[in-house]
C-alpha atoms as a PDB file:
ATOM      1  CA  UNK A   1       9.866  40.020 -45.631  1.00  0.00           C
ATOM      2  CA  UNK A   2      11.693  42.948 -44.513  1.00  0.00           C
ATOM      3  CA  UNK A   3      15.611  43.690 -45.202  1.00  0.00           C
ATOM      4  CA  UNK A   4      17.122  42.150 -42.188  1.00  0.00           C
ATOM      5  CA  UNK A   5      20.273  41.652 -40.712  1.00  0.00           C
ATOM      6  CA  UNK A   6      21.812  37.856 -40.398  1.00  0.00           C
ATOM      7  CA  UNK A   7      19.644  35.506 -37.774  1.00  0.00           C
ATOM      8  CA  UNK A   8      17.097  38.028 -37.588  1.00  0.00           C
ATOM      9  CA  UNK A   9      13.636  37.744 -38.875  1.00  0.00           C
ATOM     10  CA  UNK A  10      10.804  40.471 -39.236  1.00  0.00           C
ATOM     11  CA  UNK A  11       7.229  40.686 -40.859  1.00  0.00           C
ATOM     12  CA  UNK A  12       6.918  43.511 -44.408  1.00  0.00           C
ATOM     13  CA  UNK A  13       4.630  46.081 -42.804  1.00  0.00           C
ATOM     14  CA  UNK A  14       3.179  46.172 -46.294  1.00  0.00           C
ATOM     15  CA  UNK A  15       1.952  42.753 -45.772  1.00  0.00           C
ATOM     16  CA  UNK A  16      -1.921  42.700 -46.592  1.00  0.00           C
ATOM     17  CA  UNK A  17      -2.495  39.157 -45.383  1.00  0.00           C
ATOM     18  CA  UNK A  18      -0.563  39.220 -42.038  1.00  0.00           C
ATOM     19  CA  UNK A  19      -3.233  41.661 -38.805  1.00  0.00           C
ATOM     20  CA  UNK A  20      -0.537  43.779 -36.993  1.00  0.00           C
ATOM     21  CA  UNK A  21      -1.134  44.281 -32.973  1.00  0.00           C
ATOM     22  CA  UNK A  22      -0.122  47.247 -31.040  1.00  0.00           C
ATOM     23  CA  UNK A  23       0.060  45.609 -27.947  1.00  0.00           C
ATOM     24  CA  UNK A  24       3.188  43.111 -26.464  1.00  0.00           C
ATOM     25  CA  UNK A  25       4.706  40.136 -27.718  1.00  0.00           C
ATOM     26  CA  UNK A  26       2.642  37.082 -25.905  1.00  0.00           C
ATOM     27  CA  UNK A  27       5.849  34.544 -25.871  1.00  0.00           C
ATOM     28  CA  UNK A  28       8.759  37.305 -25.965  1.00  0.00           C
ATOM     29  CA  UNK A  29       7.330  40.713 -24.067  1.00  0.00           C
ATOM     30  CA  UNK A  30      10.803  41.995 -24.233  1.00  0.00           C
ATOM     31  CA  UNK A  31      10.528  42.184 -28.023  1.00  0.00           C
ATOM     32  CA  UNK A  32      10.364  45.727 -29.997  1.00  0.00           C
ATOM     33  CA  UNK A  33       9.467  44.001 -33.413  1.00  0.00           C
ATOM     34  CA  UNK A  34       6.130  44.789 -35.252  1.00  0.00           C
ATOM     35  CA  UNK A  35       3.669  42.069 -33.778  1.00  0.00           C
ATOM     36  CA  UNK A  36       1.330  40.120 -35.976  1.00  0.00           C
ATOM     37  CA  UNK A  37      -2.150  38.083 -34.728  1.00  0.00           C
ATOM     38  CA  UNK A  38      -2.167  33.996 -34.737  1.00  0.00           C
ATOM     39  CA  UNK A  39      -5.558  32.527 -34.993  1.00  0.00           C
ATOM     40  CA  UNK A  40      -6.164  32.205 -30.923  1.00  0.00           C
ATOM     41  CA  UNK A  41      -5.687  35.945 -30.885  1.00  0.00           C
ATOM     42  CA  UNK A  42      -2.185  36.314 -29.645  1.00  0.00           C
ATOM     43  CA  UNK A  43       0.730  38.682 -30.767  1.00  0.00           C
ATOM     44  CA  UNK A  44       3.529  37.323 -31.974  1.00  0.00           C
ATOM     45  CA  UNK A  45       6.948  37.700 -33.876  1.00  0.00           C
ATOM     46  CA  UNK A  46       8.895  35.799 -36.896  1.00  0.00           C
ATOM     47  CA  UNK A  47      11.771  35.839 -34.070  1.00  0.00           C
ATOM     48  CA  UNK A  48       9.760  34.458 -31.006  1.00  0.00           C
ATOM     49  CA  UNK A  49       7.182  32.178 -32.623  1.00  0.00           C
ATOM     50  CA  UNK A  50      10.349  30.278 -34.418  1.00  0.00           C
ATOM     51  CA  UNK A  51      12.065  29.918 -31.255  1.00  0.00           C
ATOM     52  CA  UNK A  52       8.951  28.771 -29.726  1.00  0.00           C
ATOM     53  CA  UNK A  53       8.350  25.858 -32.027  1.00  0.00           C
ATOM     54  CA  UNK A  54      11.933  25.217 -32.361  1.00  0.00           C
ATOM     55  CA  UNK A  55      11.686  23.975 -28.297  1.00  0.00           C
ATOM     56  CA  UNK A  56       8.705  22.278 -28.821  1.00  0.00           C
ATOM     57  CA  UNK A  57      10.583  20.715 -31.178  1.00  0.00           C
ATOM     58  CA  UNK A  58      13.684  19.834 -28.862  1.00  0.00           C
ATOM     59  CA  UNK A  59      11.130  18.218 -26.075  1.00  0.00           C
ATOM     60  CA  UNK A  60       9.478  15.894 -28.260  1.00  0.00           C
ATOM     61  CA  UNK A  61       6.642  17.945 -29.287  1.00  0.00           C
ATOM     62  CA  UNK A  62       5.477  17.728 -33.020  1.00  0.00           C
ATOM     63  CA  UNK A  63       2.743  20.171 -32.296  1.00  0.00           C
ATOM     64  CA  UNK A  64       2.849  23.444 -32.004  1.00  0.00           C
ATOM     65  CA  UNK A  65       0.341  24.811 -29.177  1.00  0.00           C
ATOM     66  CA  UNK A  66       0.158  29.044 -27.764  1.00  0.00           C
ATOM     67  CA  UNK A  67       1.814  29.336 -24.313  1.00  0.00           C
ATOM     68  CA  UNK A  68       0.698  33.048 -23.428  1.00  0.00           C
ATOM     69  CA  UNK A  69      -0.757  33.113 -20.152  1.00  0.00           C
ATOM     70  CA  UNK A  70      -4.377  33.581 -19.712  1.00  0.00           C
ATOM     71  CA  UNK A  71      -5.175  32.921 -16.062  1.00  0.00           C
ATOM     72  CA  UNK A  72      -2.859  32.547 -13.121  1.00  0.00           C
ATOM     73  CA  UNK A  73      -0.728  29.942 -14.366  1.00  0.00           C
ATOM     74  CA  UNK A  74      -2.650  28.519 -17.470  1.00  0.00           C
ATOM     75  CA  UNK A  75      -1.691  28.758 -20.650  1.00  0.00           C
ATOM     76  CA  UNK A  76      -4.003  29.230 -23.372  1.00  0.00           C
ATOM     77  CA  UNK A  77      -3.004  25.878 -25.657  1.00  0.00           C
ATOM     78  CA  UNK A  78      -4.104  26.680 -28.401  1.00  0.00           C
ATOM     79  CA  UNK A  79      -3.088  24.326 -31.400  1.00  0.00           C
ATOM     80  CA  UNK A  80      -1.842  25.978 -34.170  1.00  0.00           C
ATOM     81  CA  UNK A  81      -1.586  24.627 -37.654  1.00  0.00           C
ATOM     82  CA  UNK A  82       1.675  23.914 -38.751  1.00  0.00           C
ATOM     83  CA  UNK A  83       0.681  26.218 -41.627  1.00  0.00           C
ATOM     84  CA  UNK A  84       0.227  29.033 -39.951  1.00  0.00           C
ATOM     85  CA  UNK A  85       3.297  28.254 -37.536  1.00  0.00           C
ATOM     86  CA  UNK A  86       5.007  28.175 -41.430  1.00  0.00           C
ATOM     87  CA  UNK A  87       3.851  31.649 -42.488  1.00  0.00           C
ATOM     88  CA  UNK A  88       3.525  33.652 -39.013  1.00  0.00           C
ATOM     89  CA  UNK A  89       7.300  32.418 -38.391  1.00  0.00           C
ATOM     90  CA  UNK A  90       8.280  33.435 -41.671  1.00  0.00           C
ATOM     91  CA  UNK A  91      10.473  30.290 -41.808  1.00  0.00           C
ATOM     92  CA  UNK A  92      13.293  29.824 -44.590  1.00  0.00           C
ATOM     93  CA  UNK A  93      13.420  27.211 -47.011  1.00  0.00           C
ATOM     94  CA  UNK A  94      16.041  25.232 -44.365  1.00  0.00           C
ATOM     95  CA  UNK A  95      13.804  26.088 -41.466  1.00  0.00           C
ATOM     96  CA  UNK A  96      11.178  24.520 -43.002  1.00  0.00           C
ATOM     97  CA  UNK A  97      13.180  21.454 -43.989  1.00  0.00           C
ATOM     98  CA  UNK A  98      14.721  20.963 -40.380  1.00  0.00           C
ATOM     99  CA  UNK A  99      11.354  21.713 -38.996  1.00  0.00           C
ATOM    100  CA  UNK A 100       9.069  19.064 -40.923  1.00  0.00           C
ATOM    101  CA  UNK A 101      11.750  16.468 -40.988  1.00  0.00           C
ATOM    102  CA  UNK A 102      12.204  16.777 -36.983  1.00  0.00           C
ATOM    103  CA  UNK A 103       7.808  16.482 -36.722  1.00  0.00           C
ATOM    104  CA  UNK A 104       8.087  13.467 -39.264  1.00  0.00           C
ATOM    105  CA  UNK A 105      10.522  11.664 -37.340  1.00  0.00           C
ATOM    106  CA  UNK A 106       8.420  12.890 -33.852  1.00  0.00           C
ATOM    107  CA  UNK A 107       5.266  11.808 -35.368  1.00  0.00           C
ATOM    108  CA  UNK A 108       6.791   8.241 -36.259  1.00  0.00           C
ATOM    109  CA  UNK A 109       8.027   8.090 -33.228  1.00  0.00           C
ATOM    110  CA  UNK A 110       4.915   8.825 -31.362  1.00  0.00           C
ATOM    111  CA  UNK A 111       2.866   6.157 -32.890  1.00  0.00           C
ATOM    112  CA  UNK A 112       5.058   3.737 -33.910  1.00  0.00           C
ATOM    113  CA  UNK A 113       8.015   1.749 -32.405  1.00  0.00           C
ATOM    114  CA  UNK A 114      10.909   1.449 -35.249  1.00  0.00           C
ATOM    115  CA  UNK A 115      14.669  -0.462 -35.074  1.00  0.00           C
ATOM    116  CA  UNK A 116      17.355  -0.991 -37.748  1.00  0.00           C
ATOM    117  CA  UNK A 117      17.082  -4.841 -37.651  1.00  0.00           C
ATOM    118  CA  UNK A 118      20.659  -6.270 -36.978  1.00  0.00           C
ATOM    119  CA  UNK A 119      20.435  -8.691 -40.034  1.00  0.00           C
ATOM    120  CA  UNK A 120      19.420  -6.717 -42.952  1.00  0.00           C
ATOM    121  CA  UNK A 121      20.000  -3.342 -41.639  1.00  0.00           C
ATOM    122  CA  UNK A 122      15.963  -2.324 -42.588  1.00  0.00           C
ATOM    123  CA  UNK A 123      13.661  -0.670 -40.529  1.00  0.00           C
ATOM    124  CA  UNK A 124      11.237  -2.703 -38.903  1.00  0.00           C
ATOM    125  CA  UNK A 125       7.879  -2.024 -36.403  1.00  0.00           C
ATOM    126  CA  UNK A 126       7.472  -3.921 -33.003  1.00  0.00           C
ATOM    127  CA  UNK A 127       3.557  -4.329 -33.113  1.00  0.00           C
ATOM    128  CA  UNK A 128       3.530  -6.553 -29.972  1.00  0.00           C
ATOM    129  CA  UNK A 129       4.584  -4.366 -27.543  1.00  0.00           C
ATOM    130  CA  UNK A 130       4.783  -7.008 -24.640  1.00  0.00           C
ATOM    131  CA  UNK A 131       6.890  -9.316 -26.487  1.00  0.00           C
ATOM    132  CA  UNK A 132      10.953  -8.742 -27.054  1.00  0.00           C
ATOM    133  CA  UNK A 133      11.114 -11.509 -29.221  1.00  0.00           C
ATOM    134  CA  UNK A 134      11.210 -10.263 -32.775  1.00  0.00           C
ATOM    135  CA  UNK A 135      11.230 -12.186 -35.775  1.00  0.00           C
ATOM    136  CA  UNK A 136      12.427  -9.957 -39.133  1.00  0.00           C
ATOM    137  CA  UNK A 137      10.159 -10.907 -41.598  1.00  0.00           C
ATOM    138  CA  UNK A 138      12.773  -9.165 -44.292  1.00  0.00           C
ATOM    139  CA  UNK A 139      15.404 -11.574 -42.949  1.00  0.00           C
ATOM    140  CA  UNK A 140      13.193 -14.874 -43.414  1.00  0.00           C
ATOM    141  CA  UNK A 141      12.409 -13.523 -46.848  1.00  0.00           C
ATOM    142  CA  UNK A 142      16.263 -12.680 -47.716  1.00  0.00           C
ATOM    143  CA  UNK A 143      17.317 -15.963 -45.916  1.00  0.00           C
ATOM    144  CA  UNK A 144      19.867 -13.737 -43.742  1.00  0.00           C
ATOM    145  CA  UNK A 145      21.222 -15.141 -40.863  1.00  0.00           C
ATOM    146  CA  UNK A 146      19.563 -12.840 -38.367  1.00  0.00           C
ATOM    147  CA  UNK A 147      16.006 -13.989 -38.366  1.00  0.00           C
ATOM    148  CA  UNK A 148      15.001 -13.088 -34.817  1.00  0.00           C
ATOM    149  CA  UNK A 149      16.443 -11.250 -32.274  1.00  0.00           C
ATOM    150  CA  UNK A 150      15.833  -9.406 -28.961  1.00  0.00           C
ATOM    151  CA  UNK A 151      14.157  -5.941 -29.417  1.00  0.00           C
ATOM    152  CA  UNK A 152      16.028  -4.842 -26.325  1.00  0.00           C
ATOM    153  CA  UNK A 153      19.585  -5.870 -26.736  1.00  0.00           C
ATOM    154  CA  UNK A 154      20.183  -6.069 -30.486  1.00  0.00           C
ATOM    155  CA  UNK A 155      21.574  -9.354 -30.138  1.00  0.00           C
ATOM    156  CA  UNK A 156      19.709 -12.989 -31.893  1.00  0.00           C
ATOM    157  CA  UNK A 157      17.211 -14.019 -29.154  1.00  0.00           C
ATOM    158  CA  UNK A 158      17.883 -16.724 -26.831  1.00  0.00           C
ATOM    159  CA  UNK A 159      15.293 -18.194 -24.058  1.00  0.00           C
ATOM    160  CA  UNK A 160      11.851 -19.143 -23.765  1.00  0.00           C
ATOM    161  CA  UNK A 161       9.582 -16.102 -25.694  1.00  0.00           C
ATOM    162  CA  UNK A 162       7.278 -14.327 -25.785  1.00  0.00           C
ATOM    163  CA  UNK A 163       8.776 -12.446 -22.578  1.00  0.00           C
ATOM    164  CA  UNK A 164       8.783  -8.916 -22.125  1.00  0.00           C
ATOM    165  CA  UNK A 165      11.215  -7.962 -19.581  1.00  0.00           C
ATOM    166  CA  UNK A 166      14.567  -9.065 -21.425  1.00  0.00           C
ATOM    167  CA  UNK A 167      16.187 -12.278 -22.880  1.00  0.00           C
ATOM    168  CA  UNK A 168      18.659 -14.667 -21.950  1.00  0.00           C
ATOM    169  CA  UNK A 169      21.966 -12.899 -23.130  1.00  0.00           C
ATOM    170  CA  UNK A 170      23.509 -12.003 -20.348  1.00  0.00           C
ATOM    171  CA  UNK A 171      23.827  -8.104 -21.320  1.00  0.00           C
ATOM    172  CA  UNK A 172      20.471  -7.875 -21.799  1.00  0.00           C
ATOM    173  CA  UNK A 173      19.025  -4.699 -19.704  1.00  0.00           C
ATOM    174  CA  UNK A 174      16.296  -1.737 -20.327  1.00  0.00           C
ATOM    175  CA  UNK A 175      19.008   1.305 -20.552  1.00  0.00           C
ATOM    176  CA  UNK A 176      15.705   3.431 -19.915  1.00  0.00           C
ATOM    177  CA  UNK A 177      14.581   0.934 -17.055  1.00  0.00           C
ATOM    178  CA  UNK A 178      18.257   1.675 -15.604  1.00  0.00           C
ATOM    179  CA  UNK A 179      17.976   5.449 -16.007  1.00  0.00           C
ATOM    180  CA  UNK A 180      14.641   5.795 -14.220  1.00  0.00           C
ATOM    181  CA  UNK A 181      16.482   3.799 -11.280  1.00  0.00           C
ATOM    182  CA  UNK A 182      19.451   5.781 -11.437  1.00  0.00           C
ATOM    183  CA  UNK A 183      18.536   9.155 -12.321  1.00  0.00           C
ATOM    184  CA  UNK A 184      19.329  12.035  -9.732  1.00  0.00           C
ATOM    185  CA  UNK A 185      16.046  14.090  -7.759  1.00  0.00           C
ATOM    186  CA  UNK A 186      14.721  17.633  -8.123  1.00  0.00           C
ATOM    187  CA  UNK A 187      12.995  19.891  -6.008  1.00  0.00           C
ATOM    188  CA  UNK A 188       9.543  20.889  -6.863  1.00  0.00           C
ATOM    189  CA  UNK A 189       9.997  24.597  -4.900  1.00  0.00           C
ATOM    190  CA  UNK A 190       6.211  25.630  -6.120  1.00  0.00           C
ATOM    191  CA  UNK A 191       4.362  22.483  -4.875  1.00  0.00           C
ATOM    192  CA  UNK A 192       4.521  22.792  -0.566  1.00  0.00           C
ATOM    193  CA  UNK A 193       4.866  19.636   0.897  1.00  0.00           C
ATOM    194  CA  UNK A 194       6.905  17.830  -1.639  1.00  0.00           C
ATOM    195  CA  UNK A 195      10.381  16.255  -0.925  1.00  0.00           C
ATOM    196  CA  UNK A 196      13.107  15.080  -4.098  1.00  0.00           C
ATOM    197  CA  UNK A 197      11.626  13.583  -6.721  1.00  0.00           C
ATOM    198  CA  UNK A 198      13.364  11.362  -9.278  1.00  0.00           C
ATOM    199  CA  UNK A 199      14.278  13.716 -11.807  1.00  0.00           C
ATOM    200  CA  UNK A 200      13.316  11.250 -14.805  1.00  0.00           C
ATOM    201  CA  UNK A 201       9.706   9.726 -14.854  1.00  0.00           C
ATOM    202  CA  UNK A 202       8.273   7.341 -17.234  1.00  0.00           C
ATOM    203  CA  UNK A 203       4.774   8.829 -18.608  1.00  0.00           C
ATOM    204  CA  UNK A 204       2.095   6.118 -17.083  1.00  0.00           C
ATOM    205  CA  UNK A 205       0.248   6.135 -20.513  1.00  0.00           C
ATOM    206  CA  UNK A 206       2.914   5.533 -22.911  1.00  0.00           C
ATOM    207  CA  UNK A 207       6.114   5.217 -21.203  1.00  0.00           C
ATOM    208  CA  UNK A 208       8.483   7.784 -22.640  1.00  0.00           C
ATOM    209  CA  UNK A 209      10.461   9.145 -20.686  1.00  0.00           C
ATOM    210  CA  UNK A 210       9.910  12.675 -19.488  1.00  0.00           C
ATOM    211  CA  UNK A 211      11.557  15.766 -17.153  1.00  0.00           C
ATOM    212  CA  UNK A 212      10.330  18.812 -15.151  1.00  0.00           C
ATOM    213  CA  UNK A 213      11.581  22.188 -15.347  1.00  0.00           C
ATOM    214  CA  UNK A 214      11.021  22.424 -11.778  1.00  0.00           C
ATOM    215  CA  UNK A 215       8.602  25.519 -12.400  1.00  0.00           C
ATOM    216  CA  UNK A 216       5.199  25.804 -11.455  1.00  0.00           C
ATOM    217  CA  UNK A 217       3.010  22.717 -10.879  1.00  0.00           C
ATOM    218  CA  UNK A 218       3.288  19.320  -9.990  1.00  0.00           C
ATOM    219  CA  UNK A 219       1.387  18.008 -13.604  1.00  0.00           C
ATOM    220  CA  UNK A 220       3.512  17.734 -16.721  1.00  0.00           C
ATOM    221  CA  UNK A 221       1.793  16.588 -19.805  1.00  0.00           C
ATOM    222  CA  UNK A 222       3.715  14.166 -21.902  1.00  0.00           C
ATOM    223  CA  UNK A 223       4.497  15.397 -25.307  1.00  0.00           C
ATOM    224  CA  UNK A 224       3.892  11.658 -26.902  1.00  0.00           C
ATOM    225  CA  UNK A 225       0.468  11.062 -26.071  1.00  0.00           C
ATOM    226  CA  UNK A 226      -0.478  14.226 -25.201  1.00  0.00           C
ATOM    227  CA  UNK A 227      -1.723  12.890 -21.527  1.00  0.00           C
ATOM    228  CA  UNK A 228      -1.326  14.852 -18.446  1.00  0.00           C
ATOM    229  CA  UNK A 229       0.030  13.297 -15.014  1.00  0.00           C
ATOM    230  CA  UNK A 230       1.123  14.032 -11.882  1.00  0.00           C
ATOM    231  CA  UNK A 231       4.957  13.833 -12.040  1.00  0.00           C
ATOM    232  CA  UNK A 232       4.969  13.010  -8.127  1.00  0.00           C
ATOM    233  CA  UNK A 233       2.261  10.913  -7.454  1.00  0.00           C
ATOM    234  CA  UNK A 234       2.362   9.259 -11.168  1.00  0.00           C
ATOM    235  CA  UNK A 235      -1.700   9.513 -11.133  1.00  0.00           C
ATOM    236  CA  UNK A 236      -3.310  11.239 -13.634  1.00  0.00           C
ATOM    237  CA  UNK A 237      -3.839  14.476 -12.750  1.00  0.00           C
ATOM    238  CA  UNK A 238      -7.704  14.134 -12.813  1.00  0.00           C
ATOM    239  CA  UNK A 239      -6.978  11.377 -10.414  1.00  0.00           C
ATOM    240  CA  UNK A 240      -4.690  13.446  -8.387  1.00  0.00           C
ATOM    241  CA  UNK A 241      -6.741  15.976  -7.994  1.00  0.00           C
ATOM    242  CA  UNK A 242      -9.706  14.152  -6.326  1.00  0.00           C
ATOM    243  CA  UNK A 243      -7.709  14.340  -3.423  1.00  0.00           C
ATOM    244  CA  UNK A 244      -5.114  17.176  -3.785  1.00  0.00           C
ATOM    245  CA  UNK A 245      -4.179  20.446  -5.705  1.00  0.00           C
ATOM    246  CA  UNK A 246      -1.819  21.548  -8.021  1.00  0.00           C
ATOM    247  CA  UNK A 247       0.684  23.017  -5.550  1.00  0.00           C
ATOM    248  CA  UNK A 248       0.154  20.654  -2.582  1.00  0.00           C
ATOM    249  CA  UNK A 249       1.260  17.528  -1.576  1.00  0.00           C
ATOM    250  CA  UNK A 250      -0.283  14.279  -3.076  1.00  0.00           C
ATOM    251  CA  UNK A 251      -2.475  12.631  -0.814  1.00  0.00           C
ATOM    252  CA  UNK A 252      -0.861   9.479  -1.880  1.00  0.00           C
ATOM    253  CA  UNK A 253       2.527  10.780  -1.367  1.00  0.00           C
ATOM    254  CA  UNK A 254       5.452  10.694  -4.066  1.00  0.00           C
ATOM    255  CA  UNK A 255       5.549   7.696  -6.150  1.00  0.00           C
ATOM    256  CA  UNK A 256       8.981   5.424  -5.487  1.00  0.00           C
ATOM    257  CA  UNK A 257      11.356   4.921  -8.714  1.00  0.00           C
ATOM    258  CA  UNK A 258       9.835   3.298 -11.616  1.00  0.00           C
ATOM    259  CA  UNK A 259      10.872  -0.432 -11.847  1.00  0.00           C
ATOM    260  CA  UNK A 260       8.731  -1.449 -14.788  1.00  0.00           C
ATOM    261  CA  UNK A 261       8.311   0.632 -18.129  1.00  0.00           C
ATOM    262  CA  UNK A 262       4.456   0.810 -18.744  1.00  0.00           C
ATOM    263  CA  UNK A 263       2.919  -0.421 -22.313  1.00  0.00           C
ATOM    264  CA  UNK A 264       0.753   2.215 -24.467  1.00  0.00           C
ATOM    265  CA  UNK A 265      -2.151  -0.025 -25.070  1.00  0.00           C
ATOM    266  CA  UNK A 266      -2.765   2.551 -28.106  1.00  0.00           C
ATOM    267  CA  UNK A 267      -6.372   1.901 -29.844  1.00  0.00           C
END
């Protein structure tokens, strides 16, 4: 590394194992920094490529893919090692601490469905996604009181199970069920043809919830499983585009609100 001043990053132009580039910045044009080459071919900057990854990061996304534009609106996508992401970024010892601790928790996340049971207080996987009903194997063990509760609400399960929509306590509710109702609309003013949308979707794959930046197309791909839908007509976009475009009206029209979370029925 170069001397630098504080927040600023910049590659040693002594360094043997970095390939400079003469040529713009591919996520930051704006940038006067020396340029190095990732693996896909595209220049890039300790500054830009951290801040990059860092909003990956902040939308969910525990992998790191190239967003320099090849044609029209594509993007490249290339996926680039988190190695590589490590070195070309130049990241500090706390970036790289903050960084792998974020994809851990991301990567849990994605393929696993963790809660603090409210007996013993220890982490525990939901494997049967269609059931709230939980029973705490840790608690059963332990003999604690709280043996099984309600996934949703917290609280010790009462009513007939298995059930997947909620139990029998009367504050029982799907908080992201209620926010998919609830949430505001957004204009997509790229797509012609389109109306408000609800500005909160639930991916149809996996469920998480997702936003668009209201740029561009109608197709968002979801940064859990990595599927890509129509965030109007909730089809998958190879669906979708059967009968449509990417910056036309769905065929199908837009999709009402959401009034069921969908299961990932993961393999």
């Amino acid at each position: 590394m170069s001397e630098q001043h504080p927040g600023e990053k910049s590659y040693d132009p002594g360094d043997t194992t970095l390939t400079f580039v003469n040529r713009t910045d591919d996520i930051n044009p704006y940038s006067s920094e020396l340029r190095a080459k990732m693996s896909c071919g595209h220049a890039v900057t300790p500054e830009s490529l951290t801040g990059w990854c860092r909003a990956l990061l902040g939308k969910g996304q525990y992998t790191f893919k190239c967003p320099a534009p090849t044609e029209g609106t594509e993007q490249c996508g290339a996926e680039w090692p988190y190695t590589e992401v490590r070195r070309l970024a130049a990241l500090t010892a706390a970036e790289m601490l903050d960084f792998e601790m974020e994809m851990e928790r991301l990567a849990a996340a994605g393929f696993c469905d963790f809660k603090a049971c409210p007996g013993c207080k220890t982490y525990v996987e939901r494997e049967a996604l269609d059931n709230l009903c939980f029973q705490c194997t840790i608690c059963k063990e332990s003999n604690k009181p709280t043996k099984q509760f309600c996934w949703q609400c917290l609280k010790p399960w009462k009513g007939r199970a298995p059930r997947s929509d909620r139990c029998d306590n009367d504050d029982c509710s799907d908080k992201d069920l209620e926010l998919l109702k609830g949430c505001g609309t957004i204009t997509l003013s790229d797509v012609k043809g389109v109306g408000p949308v609800p500005s909160i979707r639930a991916c149809p794959t996996c469920g998480m919830k997702v936003e668009h930046n209201q740029n561009a197309c109608k197709n968002i791909v979801c940064p859990r499983c990595d599927v890509e839908f129509c965030f109007v007509c909730l089809k998958l976009t190879g669906q979708c585009l059967q009968t449509s475009s990417y910056f036309i009206a769905c065929s199908s029209g837009i999709a009402p609100r959401q009034t069921a979370m969908p299961i990932w029925k993961r393999e």
